[in-house]
Structures are given as structure tokens and as C-alpha cells.
N, C-alpha and C. Protein backbone atom coordinates (compact mmCIF):
# COMPACT_ATOMS: atom_id res chain seq x y z
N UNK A 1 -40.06 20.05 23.80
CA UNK A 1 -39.44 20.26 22.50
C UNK A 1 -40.36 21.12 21.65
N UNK A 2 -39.90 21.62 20.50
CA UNK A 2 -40.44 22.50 20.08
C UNK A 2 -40.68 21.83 18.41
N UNK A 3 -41.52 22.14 17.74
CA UNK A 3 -41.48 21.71 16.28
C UNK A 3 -41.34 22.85 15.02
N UNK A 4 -40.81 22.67 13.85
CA UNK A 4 -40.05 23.83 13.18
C UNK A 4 -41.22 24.99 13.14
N UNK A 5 -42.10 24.70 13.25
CA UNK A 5 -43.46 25.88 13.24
C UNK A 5 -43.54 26.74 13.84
N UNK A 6 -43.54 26.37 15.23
CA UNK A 6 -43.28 27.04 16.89
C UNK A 6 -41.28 27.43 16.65
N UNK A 7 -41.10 27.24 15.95
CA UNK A 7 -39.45 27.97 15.85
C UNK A 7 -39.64 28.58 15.15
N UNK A 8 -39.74 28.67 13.43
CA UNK A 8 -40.23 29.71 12.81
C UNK A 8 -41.04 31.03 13.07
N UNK A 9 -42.25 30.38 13.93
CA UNK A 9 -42.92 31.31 14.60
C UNK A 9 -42.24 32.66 15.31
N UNK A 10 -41.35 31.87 16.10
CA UNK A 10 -40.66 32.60 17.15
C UNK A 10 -39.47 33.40 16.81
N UNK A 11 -38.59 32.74 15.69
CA UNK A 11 -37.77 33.56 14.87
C UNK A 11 -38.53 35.08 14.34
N UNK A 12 -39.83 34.85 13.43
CA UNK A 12 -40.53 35.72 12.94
C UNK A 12 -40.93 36.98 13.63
N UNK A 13 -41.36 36.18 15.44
CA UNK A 13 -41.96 36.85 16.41
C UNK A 13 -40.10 37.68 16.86
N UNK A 14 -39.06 37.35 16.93
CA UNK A 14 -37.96 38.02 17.59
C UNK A 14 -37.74 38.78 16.03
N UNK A 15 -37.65 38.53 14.86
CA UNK A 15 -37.85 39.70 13.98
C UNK A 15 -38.35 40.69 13.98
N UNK A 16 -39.47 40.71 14.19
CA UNK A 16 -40.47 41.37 14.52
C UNK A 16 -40.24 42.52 15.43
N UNK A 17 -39.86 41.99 16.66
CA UNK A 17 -39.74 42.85 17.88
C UNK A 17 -38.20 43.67 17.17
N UNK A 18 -36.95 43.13 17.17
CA UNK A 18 -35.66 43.85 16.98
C UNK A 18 -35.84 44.58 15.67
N UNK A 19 -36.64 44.38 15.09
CA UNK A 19 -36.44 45.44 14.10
C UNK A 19 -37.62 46.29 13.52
N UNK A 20 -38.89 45.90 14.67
CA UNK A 20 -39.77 47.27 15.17
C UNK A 20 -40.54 47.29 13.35
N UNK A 21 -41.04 45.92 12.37
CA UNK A 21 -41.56 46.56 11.66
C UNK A 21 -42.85 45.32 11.77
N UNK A 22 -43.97 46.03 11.09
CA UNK A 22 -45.69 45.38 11.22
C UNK A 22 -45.27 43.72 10.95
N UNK A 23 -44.90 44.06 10.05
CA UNK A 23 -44.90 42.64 9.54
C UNK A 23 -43.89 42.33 8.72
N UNK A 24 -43.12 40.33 9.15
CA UNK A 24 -41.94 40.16 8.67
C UNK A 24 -42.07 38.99 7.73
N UNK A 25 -41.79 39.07 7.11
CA UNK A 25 -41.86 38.12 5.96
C UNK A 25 -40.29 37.28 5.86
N UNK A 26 -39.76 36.48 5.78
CA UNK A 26 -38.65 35.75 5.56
C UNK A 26 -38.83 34.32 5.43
N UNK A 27 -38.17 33.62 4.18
CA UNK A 27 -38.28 32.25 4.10
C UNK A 27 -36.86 31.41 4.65
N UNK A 28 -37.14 30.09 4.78
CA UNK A 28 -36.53 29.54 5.72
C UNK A 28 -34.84 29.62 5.41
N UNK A 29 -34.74 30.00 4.39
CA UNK A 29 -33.58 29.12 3.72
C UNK A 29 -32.71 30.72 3.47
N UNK A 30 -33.58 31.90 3.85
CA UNK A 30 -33.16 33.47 3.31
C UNK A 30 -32.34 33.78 4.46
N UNK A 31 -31.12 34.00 4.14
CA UNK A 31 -30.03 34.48 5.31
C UNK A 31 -30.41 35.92 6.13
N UNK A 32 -30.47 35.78 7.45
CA UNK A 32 -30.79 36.70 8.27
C UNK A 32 -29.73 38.27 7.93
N UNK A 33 -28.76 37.63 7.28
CA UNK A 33 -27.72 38.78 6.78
C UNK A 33 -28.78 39.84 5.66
N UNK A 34 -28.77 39.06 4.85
CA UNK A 34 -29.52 39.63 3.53
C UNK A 34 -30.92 40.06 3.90
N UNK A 35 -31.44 39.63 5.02
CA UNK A 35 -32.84 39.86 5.62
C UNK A 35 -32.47 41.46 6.02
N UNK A 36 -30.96 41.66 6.19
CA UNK A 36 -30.81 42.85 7.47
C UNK A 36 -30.15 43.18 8.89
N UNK A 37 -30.07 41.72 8.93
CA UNK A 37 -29.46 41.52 10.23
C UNK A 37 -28.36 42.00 10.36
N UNK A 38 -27.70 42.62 11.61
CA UNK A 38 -26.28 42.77 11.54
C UNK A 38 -25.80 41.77 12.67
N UNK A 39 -24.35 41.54 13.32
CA UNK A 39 -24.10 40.51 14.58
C UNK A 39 -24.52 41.07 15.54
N UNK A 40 -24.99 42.56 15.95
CA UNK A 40 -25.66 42.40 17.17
C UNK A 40 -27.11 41.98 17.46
N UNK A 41 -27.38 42.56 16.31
CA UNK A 41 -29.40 41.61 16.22
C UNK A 41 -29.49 40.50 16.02
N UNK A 42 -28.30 39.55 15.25
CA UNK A 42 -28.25 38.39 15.53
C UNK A 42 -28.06 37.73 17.10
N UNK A 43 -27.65 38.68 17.79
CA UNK A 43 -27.49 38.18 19.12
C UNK A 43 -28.84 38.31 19.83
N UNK A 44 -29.50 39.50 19.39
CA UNK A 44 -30.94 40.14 20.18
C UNK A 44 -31.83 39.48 19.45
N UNK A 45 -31.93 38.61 18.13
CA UNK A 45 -32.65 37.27 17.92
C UNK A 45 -32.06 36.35 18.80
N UNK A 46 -31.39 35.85 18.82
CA UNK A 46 -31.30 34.82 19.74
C UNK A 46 -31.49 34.72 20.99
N UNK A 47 -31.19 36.11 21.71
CA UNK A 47 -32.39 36.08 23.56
C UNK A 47 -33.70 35.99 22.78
N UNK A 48 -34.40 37.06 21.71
CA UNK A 48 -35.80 36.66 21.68
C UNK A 48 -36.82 35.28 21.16
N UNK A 49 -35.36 34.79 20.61
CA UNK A 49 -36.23 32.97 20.71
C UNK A 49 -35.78 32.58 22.02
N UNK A 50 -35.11 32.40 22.44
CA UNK A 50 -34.53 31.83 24.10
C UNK A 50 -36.24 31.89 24.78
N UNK A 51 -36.36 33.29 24.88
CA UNK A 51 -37.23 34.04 25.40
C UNK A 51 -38.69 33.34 24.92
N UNK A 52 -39.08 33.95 23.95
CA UNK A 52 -40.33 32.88 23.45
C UNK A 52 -40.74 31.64 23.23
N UNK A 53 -39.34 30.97 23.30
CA UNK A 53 -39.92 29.25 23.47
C UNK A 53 -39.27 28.68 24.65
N UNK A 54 -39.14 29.47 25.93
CA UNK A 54 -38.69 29.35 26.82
C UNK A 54 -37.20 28.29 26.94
N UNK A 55 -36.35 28.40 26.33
CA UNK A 55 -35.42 27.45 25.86
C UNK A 55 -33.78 28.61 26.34
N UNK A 56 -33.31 27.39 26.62
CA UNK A 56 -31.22 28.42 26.69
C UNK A 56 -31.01 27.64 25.72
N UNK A 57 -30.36 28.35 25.08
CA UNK A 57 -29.48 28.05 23.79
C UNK A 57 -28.04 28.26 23.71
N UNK A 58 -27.71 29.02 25.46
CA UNK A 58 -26.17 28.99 25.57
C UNK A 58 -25.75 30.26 25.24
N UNK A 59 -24.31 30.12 24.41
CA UNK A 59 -23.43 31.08 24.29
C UNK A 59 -24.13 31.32 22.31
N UNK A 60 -25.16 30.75 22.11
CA UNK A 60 -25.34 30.80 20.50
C UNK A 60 -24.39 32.01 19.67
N UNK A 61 -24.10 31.54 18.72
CA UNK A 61 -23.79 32.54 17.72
C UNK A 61 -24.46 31.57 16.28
N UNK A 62 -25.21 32.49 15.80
CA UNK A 62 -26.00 32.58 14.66
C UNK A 62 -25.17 32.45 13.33
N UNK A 63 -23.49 32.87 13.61
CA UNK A 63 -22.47 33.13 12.32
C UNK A 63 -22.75 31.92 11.74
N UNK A 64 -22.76 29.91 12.11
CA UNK A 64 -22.53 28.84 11.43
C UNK A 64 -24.42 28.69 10.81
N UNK A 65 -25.00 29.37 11.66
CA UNK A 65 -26.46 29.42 11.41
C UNK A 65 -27.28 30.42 11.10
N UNK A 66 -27.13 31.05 9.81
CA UNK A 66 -27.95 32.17 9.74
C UNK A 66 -29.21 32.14 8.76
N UNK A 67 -29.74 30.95 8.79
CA UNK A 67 -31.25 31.04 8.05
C UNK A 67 -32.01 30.05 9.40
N UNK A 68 -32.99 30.21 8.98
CA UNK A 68 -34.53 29.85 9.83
C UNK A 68 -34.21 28.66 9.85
N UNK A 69 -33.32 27.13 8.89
CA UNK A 69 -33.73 26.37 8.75
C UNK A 69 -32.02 25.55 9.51
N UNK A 70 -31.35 26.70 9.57
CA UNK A 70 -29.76 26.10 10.08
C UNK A 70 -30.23 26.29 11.67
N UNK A 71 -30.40 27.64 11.86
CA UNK A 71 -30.97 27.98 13.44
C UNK A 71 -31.90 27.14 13.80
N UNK A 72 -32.83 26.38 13.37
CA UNK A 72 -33.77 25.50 14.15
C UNK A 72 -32.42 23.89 14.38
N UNK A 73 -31.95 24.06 13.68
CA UNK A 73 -31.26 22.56 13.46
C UNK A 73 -30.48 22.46 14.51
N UNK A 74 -29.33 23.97 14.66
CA UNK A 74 -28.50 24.14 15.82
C UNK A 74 -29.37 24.54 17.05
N UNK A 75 -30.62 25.11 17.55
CA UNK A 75 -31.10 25.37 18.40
C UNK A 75 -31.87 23.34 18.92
N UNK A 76 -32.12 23.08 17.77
CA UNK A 76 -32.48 21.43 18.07
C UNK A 76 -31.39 20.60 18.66
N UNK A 77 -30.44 20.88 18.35
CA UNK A 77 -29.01 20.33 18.73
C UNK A 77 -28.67 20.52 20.33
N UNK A 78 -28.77 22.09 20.32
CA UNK A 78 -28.62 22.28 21.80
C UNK A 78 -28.82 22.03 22.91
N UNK A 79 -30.58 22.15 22.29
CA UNK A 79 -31.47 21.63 23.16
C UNK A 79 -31.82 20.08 23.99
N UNK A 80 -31.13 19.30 22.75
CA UNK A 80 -31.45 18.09 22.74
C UNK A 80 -30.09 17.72 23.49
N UNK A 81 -28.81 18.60 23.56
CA UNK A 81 -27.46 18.54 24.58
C UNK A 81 -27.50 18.70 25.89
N UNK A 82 -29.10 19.44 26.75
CA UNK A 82 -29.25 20.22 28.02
C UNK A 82 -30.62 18.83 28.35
N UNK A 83 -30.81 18.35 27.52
CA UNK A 83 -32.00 17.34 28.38
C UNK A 83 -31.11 16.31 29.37
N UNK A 84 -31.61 15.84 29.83
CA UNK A 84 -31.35 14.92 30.94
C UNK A 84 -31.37 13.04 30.08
């Protein structure tokens, strides 16, 4: 399992990469829309957390979850749906 730190992290870290700038600043609660995001980088965040916290998250769509703090909740959800 992962804790909101190591998700944040990793959100920050797939920011980072899809939109190619030094450094990303976003608070938890700031909609990835208003951050910039459009629905396909919402999709190319979601392989790059998959990816960095080694986790499937499925068919995700980010639309019911688009801040740092909805996406950890639904990625906690998921996750906690694929354990054994």
C-alpha cells in the first residue's frame, strides 16, 4: 500500500514528466483541469502513477477524481478492490 505522500509524490512525479516542466507545484485539493490538464494527460497521469507506484488502477478515469486528494481516495479504493 501506498501512503498519501508516496501518491502525491508520484502524481507530482507523472506531472512532471507529461508536461515536460522543472518543477510542479500543485496543492491537493487544486483541480488537475485548472492545473492544465486536458482528458488525454489525464489519462497519461494515470499510466504515470500506475507506473511509479507500481500499482493497476484499471480502466481509471480521473473525470469523478480530478484533484490529488479525490485521485488518492479512488486509486485507494481500487487498490484495496485487487488485494486478495
Amino acid at each position: 500500500m501506498f501512503s498519501k505522500e508516496e501518491f502525491r509524490n508520484a502524481v507530482i512525479e507523472g506531472l512532471r514528466r507529461i508536461t515536460k516542466a522543472g518543477e510542479t507545484v500543485i496543492q491537493d485539493d487544486e483541480s488537475f483541469e485548472d492545473y492544465g490538464l486536458d482528458s488525454l494527460d489525464a489519462m497519461n497521469l494515470v499510466l504515470e502513477v500506475e507506473s511509479i507506484l507500481g500499482i493497476d488502477l484499471g480502466e481509471s478515469d480521473l473525470g469523478d477524481a480530478n484533484t490529488i486528494s479525490t485521485f488518492y481516495e479512488k486509486a485507494r479504493t481500487l487498490t484495496d478492490e485487487h488485494r486478495p
